[in-house]
C-alpha atoms as a PDB file:
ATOM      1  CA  UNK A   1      33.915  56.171 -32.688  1.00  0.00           C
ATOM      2  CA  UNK A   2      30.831  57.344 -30.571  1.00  0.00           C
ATOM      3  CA  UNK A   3      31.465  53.376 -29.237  1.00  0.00           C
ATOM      4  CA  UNK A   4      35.120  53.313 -28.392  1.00  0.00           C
ATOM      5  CA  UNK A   5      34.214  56.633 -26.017  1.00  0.00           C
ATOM      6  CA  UNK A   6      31.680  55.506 -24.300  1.00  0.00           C
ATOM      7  CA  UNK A   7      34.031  51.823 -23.468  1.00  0.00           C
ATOM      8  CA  UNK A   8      36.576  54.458 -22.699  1.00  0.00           C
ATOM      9  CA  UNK A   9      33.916  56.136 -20.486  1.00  0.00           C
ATOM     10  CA  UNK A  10      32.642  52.830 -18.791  1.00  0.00           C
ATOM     11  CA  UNK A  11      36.231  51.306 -18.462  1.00  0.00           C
ATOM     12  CA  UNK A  12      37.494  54.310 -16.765  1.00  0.00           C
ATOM     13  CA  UNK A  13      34.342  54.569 -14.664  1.00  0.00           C
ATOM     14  CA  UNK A  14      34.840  50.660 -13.652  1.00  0.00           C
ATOM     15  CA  UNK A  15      38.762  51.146 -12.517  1.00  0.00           C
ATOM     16  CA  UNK A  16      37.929  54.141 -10.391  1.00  0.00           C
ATOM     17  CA  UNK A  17      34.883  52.453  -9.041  1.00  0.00           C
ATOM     18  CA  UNK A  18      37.437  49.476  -8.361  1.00  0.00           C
ATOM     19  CA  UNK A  19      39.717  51.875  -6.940  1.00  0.00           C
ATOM     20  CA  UNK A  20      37.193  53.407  -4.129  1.00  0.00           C
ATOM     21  CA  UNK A  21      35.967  49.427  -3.328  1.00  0.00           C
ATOM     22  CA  UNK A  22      40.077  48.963  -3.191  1.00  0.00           C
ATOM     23  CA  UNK A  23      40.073  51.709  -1.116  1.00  0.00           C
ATOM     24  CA  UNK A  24      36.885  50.859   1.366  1.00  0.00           C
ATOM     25  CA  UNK A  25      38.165  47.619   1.455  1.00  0.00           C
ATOM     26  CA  UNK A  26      41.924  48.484   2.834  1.00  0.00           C
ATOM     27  CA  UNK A  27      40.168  51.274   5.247  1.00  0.00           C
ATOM     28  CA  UNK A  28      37.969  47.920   6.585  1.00  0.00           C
ATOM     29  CA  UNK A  29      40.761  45.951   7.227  1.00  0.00           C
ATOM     30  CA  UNK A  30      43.013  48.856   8.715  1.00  0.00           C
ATOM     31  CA  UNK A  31      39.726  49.029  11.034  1.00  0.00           C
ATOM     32  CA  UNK A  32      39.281  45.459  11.799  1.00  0.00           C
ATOM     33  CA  UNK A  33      42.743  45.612  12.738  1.00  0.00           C
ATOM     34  CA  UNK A  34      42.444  48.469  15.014  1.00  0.00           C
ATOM     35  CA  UNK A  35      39.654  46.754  16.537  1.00  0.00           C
ATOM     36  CA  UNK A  36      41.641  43.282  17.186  1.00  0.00           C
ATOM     37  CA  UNK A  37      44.898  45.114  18.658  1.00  0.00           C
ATOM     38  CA  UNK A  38      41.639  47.077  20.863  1.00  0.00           C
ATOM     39  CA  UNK A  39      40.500  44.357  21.487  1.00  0.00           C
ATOM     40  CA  UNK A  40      43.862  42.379  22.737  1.00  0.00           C
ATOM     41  CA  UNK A  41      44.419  45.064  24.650  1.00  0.00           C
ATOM     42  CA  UNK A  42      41.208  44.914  26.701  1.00  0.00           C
ATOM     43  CA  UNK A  43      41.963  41.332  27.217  1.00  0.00           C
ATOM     44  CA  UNK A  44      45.031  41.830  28.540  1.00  0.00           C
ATOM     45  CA  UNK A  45      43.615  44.189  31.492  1.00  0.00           C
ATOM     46  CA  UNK A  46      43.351  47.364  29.528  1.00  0.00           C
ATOM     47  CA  UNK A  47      39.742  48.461  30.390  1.00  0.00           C
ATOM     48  CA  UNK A  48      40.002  52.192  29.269  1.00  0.00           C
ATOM     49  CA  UNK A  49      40.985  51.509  25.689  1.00  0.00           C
ATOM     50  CA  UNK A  50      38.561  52.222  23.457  1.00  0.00           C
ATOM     51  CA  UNK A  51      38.105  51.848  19.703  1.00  0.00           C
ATOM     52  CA  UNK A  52      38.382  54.519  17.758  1.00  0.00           C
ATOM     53  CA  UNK A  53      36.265  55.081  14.748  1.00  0.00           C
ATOM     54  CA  UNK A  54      34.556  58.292  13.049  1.00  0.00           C
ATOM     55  CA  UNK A  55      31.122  58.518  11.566  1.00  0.00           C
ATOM     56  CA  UNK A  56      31.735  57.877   8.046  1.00  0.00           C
ATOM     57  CA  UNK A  57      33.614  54.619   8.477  1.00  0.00           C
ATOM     58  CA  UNK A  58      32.245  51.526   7.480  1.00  0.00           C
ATOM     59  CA  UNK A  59      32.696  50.377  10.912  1.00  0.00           C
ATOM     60  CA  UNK A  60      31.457  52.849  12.761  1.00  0.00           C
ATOM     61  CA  UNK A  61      28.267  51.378  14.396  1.00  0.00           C
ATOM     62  CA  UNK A  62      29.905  48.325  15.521  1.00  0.00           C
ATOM     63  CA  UNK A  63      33.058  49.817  17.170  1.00  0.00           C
ATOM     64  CA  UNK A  64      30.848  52.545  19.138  1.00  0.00           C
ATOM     65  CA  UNK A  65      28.881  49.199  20.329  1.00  0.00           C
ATOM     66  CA  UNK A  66      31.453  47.278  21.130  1.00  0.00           C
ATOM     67  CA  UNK A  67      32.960  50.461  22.961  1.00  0.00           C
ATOM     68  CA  UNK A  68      29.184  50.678  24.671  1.00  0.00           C
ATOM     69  CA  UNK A  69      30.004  47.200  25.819  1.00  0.00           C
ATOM     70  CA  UNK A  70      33.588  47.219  27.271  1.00  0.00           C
ATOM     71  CA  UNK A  71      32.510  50.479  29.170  1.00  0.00           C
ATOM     72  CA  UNK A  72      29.510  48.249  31.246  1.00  0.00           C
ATOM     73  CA  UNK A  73      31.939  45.342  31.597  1.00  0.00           C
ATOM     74  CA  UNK A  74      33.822  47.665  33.607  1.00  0.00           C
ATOM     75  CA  UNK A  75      31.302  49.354  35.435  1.00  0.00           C
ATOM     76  CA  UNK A  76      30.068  45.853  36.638  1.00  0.00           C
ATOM     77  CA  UNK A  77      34.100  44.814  37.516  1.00  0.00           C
ATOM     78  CA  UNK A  78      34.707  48.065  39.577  1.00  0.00           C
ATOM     79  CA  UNK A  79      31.573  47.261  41.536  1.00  0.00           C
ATOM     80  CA  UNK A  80      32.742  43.981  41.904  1.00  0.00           C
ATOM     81  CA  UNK A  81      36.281  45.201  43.068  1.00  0.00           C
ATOM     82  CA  UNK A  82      34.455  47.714  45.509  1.00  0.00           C
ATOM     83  CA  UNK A  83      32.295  45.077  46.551  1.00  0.00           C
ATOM     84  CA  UNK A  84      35.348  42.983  47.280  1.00  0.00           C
ATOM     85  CA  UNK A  85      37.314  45.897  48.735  1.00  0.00           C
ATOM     86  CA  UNK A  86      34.251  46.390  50.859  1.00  0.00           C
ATOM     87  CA  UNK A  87      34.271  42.313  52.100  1.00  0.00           C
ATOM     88  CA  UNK A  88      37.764  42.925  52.867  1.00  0.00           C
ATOM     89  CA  UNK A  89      37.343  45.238  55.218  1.00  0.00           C
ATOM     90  CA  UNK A  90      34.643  43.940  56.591  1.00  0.00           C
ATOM     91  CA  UNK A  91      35.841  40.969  57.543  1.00  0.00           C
ATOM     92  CA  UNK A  92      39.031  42.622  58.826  1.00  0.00           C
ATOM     93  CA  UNK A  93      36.567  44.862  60.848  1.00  0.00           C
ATOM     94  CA  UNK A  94      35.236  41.558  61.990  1.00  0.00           C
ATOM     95  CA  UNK A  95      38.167  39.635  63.151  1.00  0.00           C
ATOM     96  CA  UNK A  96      39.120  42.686  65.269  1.00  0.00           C
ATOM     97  CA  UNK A  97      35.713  44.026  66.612  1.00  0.00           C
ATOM     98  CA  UNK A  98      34.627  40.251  67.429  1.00  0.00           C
ATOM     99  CA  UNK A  99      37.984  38.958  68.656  1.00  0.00           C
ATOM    100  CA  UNK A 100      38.345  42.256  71.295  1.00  0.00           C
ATOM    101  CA  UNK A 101      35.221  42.005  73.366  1.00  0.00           C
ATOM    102  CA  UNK A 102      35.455  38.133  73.378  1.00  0.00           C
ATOM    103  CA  UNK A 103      38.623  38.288  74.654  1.00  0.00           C
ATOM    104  CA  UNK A 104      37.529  40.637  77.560  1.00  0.00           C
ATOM    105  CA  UNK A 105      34.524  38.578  77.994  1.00  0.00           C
ATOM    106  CA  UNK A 106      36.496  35.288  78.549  1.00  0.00           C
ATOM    107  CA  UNK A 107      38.461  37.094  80.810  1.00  0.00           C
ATOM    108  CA  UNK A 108      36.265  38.264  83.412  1.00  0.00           C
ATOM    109  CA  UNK A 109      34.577  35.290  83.507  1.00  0.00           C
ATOM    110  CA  UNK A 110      37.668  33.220  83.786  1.00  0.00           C
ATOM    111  CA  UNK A 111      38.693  35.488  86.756  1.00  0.00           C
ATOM    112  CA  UNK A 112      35.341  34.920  88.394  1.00  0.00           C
ATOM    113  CA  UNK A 113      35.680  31.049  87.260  1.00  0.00           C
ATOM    114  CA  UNK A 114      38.770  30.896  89.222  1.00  0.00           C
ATOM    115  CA  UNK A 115      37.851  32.856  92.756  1.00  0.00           C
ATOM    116  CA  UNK A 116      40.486  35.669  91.707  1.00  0.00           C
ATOM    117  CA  UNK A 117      38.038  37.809  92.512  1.00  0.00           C
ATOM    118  CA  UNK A 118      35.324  37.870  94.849  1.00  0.00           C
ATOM    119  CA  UNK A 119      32.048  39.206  96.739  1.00  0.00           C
ATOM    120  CA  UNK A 120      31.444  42.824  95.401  1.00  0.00           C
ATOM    121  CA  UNK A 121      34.409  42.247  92.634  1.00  0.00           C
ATOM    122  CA  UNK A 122      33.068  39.516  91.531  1.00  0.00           C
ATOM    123  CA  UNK A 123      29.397  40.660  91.193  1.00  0.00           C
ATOM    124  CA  UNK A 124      31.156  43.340  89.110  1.00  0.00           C
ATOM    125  CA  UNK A 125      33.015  41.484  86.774  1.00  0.00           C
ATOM    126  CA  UNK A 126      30.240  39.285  86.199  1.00  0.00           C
ATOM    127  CA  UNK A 127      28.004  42.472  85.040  1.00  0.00           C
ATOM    128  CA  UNK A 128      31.048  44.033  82.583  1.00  0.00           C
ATOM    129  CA  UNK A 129      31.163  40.103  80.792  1.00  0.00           C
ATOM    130  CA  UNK A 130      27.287  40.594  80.715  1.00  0.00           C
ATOM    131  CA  UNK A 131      26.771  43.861  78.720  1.00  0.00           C
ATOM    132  CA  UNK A 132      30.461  42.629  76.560  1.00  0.00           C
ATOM    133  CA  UNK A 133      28.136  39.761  75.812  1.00  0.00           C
ATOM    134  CA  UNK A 134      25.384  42.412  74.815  1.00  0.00           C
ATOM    135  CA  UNK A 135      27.652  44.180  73.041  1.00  0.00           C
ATOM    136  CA  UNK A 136      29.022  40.898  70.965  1.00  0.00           C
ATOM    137  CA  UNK A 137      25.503  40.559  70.051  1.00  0.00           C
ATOM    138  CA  UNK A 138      24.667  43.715  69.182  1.00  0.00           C
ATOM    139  CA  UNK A 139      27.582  43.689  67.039  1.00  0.00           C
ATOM    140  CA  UNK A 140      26.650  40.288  65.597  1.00  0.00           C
ATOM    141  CA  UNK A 141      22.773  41.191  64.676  1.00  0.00           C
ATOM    142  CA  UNK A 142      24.382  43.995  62.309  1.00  0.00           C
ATOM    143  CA  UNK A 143      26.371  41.709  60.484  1.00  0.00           C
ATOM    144  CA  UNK A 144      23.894  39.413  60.220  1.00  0.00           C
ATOM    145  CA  UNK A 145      21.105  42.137  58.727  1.00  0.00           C
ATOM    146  CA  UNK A 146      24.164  43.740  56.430  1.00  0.00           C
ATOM    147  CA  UNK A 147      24.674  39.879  55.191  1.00  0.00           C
ATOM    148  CA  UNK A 148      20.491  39.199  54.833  1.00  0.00           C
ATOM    149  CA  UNK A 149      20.771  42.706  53.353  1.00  0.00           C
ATOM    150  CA  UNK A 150      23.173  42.265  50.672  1.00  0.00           C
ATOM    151  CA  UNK A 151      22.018  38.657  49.561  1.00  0.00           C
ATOM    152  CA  UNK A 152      20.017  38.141  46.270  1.00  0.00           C
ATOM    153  CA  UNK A 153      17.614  36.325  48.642  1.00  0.00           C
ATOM    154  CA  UNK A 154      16.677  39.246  50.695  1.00  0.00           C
ATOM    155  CA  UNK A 155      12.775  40.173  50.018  1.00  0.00           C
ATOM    156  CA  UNK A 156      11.015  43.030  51.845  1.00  0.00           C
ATOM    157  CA  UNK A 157       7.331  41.746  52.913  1.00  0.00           C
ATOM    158  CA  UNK A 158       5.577  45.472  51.998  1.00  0.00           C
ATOM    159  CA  UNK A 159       2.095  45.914  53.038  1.00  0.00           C
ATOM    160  CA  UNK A 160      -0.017  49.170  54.117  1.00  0.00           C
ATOM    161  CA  UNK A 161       0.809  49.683  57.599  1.00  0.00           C
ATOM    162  CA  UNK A 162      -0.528  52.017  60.469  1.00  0.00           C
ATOM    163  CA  UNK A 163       2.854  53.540  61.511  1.00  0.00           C
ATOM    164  CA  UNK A 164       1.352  55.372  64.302  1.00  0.00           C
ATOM    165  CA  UNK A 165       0.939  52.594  66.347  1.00  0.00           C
ATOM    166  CA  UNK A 166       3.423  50.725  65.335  1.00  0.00           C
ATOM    167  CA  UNK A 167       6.253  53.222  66.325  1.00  0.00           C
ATOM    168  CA  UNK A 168       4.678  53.616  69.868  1.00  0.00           C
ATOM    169  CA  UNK A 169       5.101  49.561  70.419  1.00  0.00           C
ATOM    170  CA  UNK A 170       8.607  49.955  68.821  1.00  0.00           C
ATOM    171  CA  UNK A 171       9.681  52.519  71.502  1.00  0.00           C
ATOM    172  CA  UNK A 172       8.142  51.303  74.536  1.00  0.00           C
ATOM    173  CA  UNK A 173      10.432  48.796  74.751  1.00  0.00           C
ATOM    174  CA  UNK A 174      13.101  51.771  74.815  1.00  0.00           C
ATOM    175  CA  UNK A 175      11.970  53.249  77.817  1.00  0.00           C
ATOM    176  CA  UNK A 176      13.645  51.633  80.260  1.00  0.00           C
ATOM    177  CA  UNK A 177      16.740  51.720  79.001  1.00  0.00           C
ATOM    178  CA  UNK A 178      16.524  55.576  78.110  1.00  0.00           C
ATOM    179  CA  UNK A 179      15.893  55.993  81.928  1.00  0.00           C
ATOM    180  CA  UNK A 180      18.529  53.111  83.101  1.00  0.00           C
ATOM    181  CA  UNK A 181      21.241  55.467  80.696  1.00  0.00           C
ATOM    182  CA  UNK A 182      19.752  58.388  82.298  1.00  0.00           C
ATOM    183  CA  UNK A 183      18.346  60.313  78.729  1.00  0.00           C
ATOM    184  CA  UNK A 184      15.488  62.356  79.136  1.00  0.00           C
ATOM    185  CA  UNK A 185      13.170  61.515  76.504  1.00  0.00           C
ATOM    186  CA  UNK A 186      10.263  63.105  74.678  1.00  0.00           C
ATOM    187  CA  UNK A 187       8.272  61.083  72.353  1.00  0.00           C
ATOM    188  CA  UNK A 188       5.525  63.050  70.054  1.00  0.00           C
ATOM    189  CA  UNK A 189       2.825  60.733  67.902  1.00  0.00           C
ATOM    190  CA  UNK A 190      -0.489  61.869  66.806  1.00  0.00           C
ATOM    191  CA  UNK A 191      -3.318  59.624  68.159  1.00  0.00           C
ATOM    192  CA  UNK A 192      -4.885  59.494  64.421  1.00  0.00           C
ATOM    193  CA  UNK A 193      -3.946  56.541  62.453  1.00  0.00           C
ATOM    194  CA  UNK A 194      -1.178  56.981  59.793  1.00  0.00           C
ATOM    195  CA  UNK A 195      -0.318  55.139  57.290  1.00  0.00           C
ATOM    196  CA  UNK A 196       2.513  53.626  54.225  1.00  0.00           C
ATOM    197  CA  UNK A 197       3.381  51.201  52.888  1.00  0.00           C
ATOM    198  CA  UNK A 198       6.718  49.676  54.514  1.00  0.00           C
ATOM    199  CA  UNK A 199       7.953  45.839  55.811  1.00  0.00           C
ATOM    200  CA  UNK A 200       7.260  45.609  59.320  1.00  0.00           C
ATOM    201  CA  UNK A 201      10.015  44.288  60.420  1.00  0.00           C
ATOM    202  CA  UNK A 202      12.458  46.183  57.927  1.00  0.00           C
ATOM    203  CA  UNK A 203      10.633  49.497  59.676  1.00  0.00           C
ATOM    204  CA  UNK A 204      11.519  48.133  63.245  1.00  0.00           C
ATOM    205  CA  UNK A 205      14.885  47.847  62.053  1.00  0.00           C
ATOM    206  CA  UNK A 206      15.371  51.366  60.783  1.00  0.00           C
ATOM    207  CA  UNK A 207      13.756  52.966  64.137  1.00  0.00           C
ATOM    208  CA  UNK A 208      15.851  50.570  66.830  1.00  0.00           C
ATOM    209  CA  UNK A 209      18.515  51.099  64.519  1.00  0.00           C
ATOM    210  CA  UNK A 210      18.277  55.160  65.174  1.00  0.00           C
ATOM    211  CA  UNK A 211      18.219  55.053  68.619  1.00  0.00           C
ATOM    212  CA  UNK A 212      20.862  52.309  68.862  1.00  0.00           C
ATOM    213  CA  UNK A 213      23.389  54.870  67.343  1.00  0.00           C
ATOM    214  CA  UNK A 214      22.044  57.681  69.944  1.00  0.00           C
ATOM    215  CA  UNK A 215      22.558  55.415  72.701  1.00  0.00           C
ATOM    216  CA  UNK A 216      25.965  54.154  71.217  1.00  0.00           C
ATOM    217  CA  UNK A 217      27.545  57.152  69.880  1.00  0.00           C
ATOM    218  CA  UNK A 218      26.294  60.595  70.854  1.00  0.00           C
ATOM    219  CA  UNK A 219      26.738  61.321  74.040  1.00  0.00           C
ATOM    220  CA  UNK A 220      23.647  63.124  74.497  1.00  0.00           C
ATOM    221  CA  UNK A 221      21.198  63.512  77.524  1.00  0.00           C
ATOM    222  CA  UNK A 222      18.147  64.169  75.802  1.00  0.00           C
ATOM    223  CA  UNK A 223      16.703  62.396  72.947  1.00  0.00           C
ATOM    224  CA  UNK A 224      12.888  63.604  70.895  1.00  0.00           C
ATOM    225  CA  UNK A 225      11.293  61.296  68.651  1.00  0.00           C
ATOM    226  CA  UNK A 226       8.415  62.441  66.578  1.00  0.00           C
ATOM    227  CA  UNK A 227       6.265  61.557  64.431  1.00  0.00           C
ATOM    228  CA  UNK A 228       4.097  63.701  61.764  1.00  0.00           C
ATOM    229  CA  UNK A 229       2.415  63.599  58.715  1.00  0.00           C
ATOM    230  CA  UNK A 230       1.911  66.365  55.804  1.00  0.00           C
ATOM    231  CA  UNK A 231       0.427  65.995  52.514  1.00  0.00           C
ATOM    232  CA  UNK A 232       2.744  63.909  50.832  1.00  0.00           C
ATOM    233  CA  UNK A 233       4.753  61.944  53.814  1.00  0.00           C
ATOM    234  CA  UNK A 234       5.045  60.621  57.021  1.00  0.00           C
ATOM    235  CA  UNK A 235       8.279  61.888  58.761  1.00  0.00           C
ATOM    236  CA  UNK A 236       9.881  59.849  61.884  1.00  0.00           C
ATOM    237  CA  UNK A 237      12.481  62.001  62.958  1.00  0.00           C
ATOM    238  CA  UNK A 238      14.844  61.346  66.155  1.00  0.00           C
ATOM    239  CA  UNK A 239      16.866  64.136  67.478  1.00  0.00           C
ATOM    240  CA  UNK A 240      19.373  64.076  70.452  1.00  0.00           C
ATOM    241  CA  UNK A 241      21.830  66.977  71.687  1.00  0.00           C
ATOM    242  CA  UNK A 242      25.036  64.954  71.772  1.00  0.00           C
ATOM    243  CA  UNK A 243      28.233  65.614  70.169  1.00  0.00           C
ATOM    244  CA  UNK A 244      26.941  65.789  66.838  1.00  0.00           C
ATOM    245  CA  UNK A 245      28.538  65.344  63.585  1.00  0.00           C
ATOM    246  CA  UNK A 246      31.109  67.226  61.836  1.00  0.00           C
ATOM    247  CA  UNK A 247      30.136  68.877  58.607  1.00  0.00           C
ATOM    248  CA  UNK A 248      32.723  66.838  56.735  1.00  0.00           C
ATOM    249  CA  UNK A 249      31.631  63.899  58.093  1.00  0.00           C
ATOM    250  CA  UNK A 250      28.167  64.400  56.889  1.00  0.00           C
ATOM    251  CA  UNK A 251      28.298  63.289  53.414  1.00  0.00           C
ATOM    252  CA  UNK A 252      29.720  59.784  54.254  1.00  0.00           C
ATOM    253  CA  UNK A 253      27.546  59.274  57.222  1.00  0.00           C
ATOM    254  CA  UNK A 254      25.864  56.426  55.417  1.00  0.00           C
ATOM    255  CA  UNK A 255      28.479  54.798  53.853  1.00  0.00           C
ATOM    256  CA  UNK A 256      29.700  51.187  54.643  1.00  0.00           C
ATOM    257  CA  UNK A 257      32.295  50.733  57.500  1.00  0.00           C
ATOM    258  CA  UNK A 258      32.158  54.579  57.889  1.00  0.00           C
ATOM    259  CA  UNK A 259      33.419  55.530  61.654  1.00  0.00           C
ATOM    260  CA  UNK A 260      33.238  59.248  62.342  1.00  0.00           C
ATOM    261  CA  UNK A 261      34.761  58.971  65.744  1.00  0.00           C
ATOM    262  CA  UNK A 262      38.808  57.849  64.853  1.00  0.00           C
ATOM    263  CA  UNK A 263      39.094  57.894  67.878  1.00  0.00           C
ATOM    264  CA  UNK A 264      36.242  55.346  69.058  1.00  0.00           C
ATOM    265  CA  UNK A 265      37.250  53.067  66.098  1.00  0.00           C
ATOM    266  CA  UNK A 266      37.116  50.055  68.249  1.00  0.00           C
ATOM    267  CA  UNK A 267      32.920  50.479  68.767  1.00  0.00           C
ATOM    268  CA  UNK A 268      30.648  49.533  66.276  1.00  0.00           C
ATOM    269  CA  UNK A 269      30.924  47.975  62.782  1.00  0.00           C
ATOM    270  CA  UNK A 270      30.117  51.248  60.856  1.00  0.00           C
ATOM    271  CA  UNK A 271      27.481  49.188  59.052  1.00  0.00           C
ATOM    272  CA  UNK A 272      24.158  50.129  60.919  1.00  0.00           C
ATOM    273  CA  UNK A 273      23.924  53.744  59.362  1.00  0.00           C
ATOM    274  CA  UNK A 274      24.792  51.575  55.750  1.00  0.00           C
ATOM    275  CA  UNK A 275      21.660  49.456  56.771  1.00  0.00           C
ATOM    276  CA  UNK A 276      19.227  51.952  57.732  1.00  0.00           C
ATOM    277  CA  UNK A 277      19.272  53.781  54.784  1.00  0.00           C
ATOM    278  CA  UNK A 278      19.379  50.605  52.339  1.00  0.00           C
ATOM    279  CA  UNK A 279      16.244  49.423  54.465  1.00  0.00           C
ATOM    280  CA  UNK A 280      14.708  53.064  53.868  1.00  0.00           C
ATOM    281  CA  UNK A 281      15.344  53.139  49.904  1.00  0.00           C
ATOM    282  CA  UNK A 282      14.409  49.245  49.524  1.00  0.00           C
ATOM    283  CA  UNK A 283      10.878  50.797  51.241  1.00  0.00           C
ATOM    284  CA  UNK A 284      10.773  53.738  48.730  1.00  0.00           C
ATOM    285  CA  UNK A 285      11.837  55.916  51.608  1.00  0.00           C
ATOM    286  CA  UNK A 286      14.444  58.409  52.281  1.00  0.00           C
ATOM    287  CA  UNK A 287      16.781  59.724  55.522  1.00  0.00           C
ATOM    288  CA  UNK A 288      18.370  62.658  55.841  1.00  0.00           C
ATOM    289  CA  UNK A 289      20.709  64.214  58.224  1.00  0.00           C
ATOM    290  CA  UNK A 290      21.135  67.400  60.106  1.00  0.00           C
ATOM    291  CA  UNK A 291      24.611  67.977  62.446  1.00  0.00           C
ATOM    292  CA  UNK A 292      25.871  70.657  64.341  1.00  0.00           C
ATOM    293  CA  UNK A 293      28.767  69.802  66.336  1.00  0.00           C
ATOM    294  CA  UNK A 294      28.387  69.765  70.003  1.00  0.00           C
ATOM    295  CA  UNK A 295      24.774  70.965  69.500  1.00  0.00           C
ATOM    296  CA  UNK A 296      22.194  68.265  67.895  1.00  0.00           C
ATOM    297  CA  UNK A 297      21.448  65.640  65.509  1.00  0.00           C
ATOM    298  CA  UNK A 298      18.580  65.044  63.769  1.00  0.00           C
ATOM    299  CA  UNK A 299      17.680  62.080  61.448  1.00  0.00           C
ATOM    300  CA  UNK A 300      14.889  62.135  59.348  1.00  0.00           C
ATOM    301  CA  UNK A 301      12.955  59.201  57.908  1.00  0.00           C
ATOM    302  CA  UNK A 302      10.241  59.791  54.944  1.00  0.00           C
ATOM    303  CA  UNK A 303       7.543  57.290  53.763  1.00  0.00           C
ATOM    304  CA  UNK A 304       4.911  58.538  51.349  1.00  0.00           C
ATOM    305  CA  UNK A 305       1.697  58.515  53.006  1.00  0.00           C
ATOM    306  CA  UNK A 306      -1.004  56.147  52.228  1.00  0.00           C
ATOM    307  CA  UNK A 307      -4.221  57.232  53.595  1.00  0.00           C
END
């Protein structure tokens, strides 16, 4: 008797046990199915599906991995579309800001080719082609850092530099051409040596690149560079009392192809802003900027210090 109950016992024990592997089993395949049609889905261009799944199921770990890998898949294809978005435009921004002043250039020299013009007229025309020829280059060294830039074969040369120095050699070279645009200029750097780590060249860059877009873009008449060191950092910064930027303008100012002017949309590439800071943050660096409209501008490089 005591024998039949406890068969009874195991029997029953074994068909319910069968029952909940029945059961685990169907909830497995209802999962593995959820995670196929999921899966189908993100094939077919569906990148915010995700596969559901709660703790207790069997499945569980593997569809919150799978999910974990879908969701950097698409990070990496939207910065692929944005990075294609980006070529887009830059090459649209090319064929226009390239084609333009090539155009002009061709044409004054074709008129001073030709004798249409001459004596005084033609001396003219011959200066506007020169500076549009300036200006091509100018316009052509941008694209060609934002290319260099941007390649997986770009490399930053960093060694401990004295900046001090370095920054007065940079801006000599801007001196005449502060006076021939007729901007007073103030220039402040200690006499002691100071130094970080940077790339030479990549430093050059940043500081020409500064007073480029003074020149260029804000109509001012003065323009103070100075250098200093605290603590912690060596600060570069360049201020000017142009036209200044517009507070909502100021959170883009470093994006690429950004043009605050609308109006001016035909100068520049909106890339050397883009550059300048990449060349900063490659260097450990940062920039900042400080706007008031119609009052000042003041960019500010930092470098920790390396004395």
């Amino acid at each position: 008797m005591i024998l039949d109950v406890t068969l009874g016992v195991l029997l029953c024990l074994a068909l319910l046990f069968g029952a909940i592997c029945m059961g685990k089993l169907l909830g497995v395949k209802r999962q593995l199915k959820d995670m196929t049609d999921a899966l189908n889905d993100i094939e077919a261009g569906n990148g915010n599906r995700r596969i559901l799944a709660t703790g207790n199921e069997l499945t569980a770990d593997l569809s919150y991995k799978m999910n974990e890998i879908v969701y950097r898949y698409e990070e990496q294809l939207s910065g692929l579309r944005a990075a294609d978005e980006t070529n887009r435009q830059l090459m649209t921004s090319l064929s226009h800001d390239v084609r333009t002043p090539l155009t002009t250039l061709i044409g004054y020299l074709e008129a001073a080719h030709r004798g249409v013009v001459t004596g005084k007229e033609r001396e003219d025309y011959l200066e506007i082609a020169r500076r549009k020829a300036h200006d091509l280059k100018d316009y052509i060294d941008v694209l060609f850092d934002w290319f260099k830039l941007n390649s997986s074969e770009f490399t930053l040369s960093i060694e401990r530099v004295e900046l001090a120095e370095l920054t007065r050699n940079i801006l000599k070279d801007w001196i005449p051409i502060f006076e021939e645009n007729h901007l007073d200029y103030e220039i402040e750097i200690p006499e002691k040596p100071l130094y970080a780590k940077v790339d030479l060249d990549g430093y050059a860059r940043i500081v020409n690149n500064l007073v480029q877009n003074v020149i260029a873009h804000s109509k001012a008449t003065q323009i103070r560079i100075e250098v200093t060191q605290n603590e912690k950092e060596i600060e570069i910064r360049i201020a000017d009392n142009g036209i200044g930027i517009e507070k909502a303008d100021l959170p883009h100012i470093f994006e690429r192809l950004y043009k605050c002017d609308k109006g001016r949309s035909d100068k520049g590439s909106g890339l050397g802003l883009s550059i300048v800071r990449q060349m900063v943050e490659k260097m450990d660096g940062r920039i900042t900027v400080q706007s008031e409209p119609n009052q000042y501008t003041v960019f500010t490089v930092c470098f920790p210090s390396r004395n």
